[in-house]
PDB file of N, CA and C in Angstrom:
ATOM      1  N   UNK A   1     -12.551   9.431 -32.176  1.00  0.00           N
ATOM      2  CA  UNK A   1     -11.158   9.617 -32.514  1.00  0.00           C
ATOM      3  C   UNK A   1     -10.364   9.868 -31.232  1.00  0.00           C
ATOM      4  N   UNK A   2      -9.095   9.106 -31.355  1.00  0.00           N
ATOM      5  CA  UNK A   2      -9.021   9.193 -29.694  1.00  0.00           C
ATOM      6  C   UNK A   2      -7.744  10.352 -30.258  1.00  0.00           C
ATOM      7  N   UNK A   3      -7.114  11.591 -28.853  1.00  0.00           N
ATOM      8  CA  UNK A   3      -5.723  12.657 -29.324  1.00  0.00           C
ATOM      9  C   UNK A   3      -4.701  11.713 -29.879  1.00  0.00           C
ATOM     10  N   UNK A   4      -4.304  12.837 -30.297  1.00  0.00           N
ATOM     11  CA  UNK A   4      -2.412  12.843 -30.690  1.00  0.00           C
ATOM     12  C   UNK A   4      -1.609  13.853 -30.477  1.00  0.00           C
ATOM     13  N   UNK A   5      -0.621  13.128 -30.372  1.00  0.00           N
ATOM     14  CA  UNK A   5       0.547  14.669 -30.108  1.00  0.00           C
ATOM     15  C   UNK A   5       1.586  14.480 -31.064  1.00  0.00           C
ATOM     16  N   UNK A   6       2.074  15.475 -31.676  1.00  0.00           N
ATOM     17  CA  UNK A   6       3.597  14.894 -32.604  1.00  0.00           C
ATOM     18  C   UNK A   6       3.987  16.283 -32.170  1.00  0.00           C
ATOM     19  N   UNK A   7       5.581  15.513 -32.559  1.00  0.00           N
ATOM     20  CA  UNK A   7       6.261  16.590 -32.634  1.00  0.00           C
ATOM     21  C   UNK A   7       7.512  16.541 -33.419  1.00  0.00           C
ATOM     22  N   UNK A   8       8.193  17.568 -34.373  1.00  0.00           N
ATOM     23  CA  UNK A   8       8.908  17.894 -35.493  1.00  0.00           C
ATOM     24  C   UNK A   8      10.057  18.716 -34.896  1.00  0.00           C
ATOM     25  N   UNK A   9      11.006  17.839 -34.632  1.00  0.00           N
ATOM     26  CA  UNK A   9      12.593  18.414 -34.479  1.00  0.00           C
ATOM     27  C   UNK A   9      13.679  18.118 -35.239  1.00  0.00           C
ATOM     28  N   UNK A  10      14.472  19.259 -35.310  1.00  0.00           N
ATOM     29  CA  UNK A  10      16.137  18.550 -35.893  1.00  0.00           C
ATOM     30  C   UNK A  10      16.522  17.759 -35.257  1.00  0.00           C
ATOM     31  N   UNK A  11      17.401  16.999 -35.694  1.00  0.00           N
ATOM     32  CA  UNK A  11      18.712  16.171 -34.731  1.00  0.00           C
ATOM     33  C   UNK A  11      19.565  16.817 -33.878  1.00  0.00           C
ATOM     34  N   UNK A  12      19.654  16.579 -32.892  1.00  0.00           N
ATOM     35  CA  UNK A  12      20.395  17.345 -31.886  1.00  0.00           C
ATOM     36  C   UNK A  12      20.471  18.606 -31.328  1.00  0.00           C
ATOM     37  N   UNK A  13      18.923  18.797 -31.162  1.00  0.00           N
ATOM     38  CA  UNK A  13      17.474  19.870 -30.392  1.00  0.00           C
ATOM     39  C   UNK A  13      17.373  18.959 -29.351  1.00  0.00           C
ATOM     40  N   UNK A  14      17.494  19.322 -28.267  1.00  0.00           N
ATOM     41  CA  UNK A  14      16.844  19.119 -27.214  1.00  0.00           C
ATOM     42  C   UNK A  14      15.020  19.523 -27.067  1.00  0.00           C
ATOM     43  N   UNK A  15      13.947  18.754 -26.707  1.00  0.00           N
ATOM     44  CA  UNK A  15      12.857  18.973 -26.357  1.00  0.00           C
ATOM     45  C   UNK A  15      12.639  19.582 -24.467  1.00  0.00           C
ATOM     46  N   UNK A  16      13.364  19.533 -24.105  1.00  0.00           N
ATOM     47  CA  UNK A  16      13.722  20.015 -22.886  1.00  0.00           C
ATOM     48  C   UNK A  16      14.139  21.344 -22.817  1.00  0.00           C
ATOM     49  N   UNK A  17      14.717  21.777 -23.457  1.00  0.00           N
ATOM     50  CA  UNK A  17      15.074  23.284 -23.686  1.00  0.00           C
ATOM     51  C   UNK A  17      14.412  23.808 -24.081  1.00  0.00           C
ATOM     52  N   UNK A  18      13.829  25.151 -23.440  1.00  0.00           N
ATOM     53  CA  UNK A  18      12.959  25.615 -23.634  1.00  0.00           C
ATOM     54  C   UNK A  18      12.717  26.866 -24.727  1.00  0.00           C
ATOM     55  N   UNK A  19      11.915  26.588 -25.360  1.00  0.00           N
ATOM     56  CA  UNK A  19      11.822  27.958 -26.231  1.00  0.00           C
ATOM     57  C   UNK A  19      11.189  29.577 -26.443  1.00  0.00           C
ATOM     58  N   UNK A  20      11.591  29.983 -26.945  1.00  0.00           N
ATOM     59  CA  UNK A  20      11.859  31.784 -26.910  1.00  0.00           C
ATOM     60  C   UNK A  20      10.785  32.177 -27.399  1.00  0.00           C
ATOM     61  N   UNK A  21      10.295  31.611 -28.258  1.00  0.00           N
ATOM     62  CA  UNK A  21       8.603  32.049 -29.298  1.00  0.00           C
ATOM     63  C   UNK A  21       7.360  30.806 -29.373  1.00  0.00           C
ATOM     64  N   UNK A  22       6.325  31.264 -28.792  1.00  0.00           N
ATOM     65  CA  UNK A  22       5.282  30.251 -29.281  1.00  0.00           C
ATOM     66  C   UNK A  22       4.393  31.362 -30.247  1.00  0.00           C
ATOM     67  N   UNK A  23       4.040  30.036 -31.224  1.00  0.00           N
ATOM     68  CA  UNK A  23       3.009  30.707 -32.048  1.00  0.00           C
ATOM     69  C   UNK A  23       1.604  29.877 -31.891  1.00  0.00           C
ATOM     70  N   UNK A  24       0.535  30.406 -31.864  1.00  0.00           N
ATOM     71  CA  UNK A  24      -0.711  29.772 -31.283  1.00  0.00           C
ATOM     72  C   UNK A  24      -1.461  29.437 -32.527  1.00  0.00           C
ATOM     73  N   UNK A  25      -1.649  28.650 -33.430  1.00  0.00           N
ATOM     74  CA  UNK A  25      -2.680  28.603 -34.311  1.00  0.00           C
ATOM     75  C   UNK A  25      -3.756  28.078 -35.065  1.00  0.00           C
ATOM     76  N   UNK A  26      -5.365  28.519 -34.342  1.00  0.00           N
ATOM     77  CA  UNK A  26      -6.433  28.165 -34.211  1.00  0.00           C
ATOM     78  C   UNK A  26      -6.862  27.545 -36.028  1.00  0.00           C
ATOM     79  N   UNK A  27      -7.112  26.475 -36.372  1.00  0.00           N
ATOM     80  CA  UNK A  27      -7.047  26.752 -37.820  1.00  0.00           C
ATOM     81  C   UNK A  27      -8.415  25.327 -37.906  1.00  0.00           C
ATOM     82  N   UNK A  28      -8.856  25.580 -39.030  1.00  0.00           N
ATOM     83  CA  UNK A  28      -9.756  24.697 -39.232  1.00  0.00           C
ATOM     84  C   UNK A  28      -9.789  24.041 -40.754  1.00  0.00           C
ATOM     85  N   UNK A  29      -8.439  23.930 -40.806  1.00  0.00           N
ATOM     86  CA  UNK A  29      -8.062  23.047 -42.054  1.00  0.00           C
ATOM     87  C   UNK A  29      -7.996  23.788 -43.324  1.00  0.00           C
ATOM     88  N   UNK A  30      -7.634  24.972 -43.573  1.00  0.00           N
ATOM     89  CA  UNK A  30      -7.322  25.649 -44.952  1.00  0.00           C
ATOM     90  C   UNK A  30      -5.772  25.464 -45.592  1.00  0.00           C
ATOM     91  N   UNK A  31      -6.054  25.433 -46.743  1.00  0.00           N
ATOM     92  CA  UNK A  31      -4.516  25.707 -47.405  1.00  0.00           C
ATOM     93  C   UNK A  31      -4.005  26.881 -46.945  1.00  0.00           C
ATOM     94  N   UNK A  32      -4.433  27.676 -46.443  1.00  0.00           N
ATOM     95  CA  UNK A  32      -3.217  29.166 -46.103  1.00  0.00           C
ATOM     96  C   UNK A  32      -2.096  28.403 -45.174  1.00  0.00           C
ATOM     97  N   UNK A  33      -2.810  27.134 -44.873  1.00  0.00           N
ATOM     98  CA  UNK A  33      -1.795  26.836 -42.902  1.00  0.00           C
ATOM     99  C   UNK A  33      -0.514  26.812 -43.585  1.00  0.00           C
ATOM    100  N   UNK A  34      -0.164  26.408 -44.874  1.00  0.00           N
ATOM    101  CA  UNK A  34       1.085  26.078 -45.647  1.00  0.00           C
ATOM    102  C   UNK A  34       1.766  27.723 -45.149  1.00  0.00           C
ATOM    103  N   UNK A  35       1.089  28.586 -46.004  1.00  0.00           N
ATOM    104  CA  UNK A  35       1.816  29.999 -46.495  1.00  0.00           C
ATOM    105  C   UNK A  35       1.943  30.512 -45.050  1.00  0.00           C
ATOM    106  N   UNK A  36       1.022  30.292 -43.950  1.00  0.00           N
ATOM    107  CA  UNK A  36       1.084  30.927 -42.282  1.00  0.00           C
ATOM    108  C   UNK A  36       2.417  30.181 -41.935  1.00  0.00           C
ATOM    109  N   UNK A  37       2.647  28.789 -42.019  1.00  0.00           N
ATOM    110  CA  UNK A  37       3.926  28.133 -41.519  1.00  0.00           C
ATOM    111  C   UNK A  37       5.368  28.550 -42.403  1.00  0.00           C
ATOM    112  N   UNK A  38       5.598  28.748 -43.209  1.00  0.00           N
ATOM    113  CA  UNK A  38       6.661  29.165 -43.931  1.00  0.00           C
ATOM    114  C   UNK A  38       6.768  30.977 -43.708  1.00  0.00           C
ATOM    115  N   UNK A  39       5.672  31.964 -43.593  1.00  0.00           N
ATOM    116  CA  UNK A  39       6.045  33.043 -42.637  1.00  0.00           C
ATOM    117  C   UNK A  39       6.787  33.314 -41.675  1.00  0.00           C
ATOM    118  N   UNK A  40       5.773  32.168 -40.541  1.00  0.00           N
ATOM    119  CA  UNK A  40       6.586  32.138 -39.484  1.00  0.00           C
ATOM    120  C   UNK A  40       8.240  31.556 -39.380  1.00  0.00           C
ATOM    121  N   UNK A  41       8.139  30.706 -40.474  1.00  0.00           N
ATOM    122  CA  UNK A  41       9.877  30.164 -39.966  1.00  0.00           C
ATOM    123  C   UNK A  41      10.447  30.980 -40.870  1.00  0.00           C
ATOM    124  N   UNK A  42      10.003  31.781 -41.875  1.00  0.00           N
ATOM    125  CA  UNK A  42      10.726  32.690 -42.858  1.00  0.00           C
ATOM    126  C   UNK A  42      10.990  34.217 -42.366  1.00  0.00           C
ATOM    127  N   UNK A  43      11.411  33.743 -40.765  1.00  0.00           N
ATOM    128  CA  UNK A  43      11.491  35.519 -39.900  1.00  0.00           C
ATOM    129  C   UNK A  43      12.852  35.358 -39.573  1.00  0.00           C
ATOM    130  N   UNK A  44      13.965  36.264 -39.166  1.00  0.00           N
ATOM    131  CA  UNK A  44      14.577  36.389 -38.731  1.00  0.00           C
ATOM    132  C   UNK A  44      15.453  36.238 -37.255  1.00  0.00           C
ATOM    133  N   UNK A  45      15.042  35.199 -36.506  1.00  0.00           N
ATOM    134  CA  UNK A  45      14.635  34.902 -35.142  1.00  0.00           C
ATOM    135  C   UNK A  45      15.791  34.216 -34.701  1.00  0.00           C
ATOM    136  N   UNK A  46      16.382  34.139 -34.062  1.00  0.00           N
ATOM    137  CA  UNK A  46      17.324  33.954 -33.369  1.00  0.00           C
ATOM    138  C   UNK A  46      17.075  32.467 -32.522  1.00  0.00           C
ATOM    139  N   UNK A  47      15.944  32.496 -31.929  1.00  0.00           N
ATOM    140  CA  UNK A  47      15.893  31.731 -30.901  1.00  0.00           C
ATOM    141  C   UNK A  47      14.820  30.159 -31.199  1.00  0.00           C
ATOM    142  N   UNK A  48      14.483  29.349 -30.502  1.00  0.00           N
ATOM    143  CA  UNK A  48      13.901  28.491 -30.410  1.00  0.00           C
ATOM    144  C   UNK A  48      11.868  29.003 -31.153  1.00  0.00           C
ATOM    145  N   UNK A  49      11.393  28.274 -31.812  1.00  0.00           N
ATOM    146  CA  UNK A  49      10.219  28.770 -32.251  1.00  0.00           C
ATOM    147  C   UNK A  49       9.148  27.479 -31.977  1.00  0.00           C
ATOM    148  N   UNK A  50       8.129  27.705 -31.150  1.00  0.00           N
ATOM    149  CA  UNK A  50       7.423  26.561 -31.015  1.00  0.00           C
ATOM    150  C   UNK A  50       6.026  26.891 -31.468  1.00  0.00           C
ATOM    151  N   UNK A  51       5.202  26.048 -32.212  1.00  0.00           N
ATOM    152  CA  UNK A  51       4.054  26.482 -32.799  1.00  0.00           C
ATOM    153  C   UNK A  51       3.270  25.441 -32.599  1.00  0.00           C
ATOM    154  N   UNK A  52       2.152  25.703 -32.121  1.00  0.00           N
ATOM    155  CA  UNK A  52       0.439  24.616 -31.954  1.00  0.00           C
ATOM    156  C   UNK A  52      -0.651  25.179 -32.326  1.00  0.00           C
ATOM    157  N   UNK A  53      -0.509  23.894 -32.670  1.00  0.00           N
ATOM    158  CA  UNK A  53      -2.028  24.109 -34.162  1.00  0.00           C
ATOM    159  C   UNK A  53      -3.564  24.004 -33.221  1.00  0.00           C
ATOM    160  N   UNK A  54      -4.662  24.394 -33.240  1.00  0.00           N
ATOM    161  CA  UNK A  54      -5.444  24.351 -32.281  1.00  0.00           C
ATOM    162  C   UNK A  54      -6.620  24.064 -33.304  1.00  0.00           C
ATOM    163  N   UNK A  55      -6.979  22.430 -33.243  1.00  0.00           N
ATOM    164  CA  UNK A  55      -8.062  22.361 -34.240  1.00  0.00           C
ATOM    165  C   UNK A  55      -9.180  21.934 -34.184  1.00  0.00           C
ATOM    166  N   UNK A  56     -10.546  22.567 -34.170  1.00  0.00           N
ATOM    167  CA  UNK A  56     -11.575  22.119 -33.706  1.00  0.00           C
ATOM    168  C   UNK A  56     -12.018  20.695 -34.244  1.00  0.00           C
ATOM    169  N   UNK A  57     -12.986  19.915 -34.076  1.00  0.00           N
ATOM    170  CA  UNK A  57     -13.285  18.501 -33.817  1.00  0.00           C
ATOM    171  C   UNK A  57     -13.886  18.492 -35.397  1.00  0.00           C
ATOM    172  N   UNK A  58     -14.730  19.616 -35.696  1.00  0.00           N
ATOM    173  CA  UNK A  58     -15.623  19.486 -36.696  1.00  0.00           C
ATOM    174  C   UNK A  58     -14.506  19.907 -37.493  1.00  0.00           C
ATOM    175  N   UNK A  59     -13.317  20.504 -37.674  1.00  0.00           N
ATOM    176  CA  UNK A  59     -12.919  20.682 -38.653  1.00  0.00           C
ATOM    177  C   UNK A  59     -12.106  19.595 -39.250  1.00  0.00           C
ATOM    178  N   UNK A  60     -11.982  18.920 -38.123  1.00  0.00           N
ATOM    179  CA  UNK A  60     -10.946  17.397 -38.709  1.00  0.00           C
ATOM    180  C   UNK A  60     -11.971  16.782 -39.423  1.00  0.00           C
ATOM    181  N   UNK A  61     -13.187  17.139 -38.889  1.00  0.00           N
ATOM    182  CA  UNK A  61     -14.405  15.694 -39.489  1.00  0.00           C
ATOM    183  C   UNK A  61     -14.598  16.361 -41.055  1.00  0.00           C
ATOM    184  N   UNK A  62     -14.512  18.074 -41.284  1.00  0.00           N
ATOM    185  CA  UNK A  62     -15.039  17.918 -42.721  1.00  0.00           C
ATOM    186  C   UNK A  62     -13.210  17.901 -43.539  1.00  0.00           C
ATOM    187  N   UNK A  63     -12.726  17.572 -42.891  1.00  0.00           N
ATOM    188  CA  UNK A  63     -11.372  17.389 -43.409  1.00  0.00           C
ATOM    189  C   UNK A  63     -11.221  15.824 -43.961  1.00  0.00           C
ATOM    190  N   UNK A  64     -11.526  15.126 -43.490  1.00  0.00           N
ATOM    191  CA  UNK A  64     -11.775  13.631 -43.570  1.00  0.00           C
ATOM    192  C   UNK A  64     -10.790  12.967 -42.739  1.00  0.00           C
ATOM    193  N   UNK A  65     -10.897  13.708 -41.713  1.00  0.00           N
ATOM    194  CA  UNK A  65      -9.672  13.428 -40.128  1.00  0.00           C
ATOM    195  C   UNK A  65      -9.793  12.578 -39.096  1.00  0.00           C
ATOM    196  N   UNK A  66     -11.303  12.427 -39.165  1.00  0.00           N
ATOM    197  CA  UNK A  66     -11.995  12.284 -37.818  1.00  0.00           C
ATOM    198  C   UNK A  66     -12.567  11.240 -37.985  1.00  0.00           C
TER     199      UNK A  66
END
């Protein structure tokens, strides 16, 4: 499987501007990732919020990813 990168912005966000919060998250394919992502954007935050998903190889494979 060769990488990928995506990335999920509004219209008229700059990707160049830099942001105020990263969230780091190691996950190996569960339904919680839903309820962890709507936490995080369901905070009170003012500023720019950037979040990466960190997913091991085997978890894409029993995911049917890989």
């Amino acid at each position: 499987m060769t990488g990928f990168l995506r990335d999920w912005i509004s219209p008229g966000n700059d990707l160049q501007h830099p942001f105020n919060a990263a969230v780091v998250m190691p996950t190996i394919v569960r339904p919680v990732i839903v309820e962890a992502l709507r936490s995080i954007f369901a905070q009170e935050f003012p500023g720019r919020i950037q979040v990466l998903y960190l997913l091991r190889k085997s978890a894409l494979a029993r995911a049917g990813l890989a």
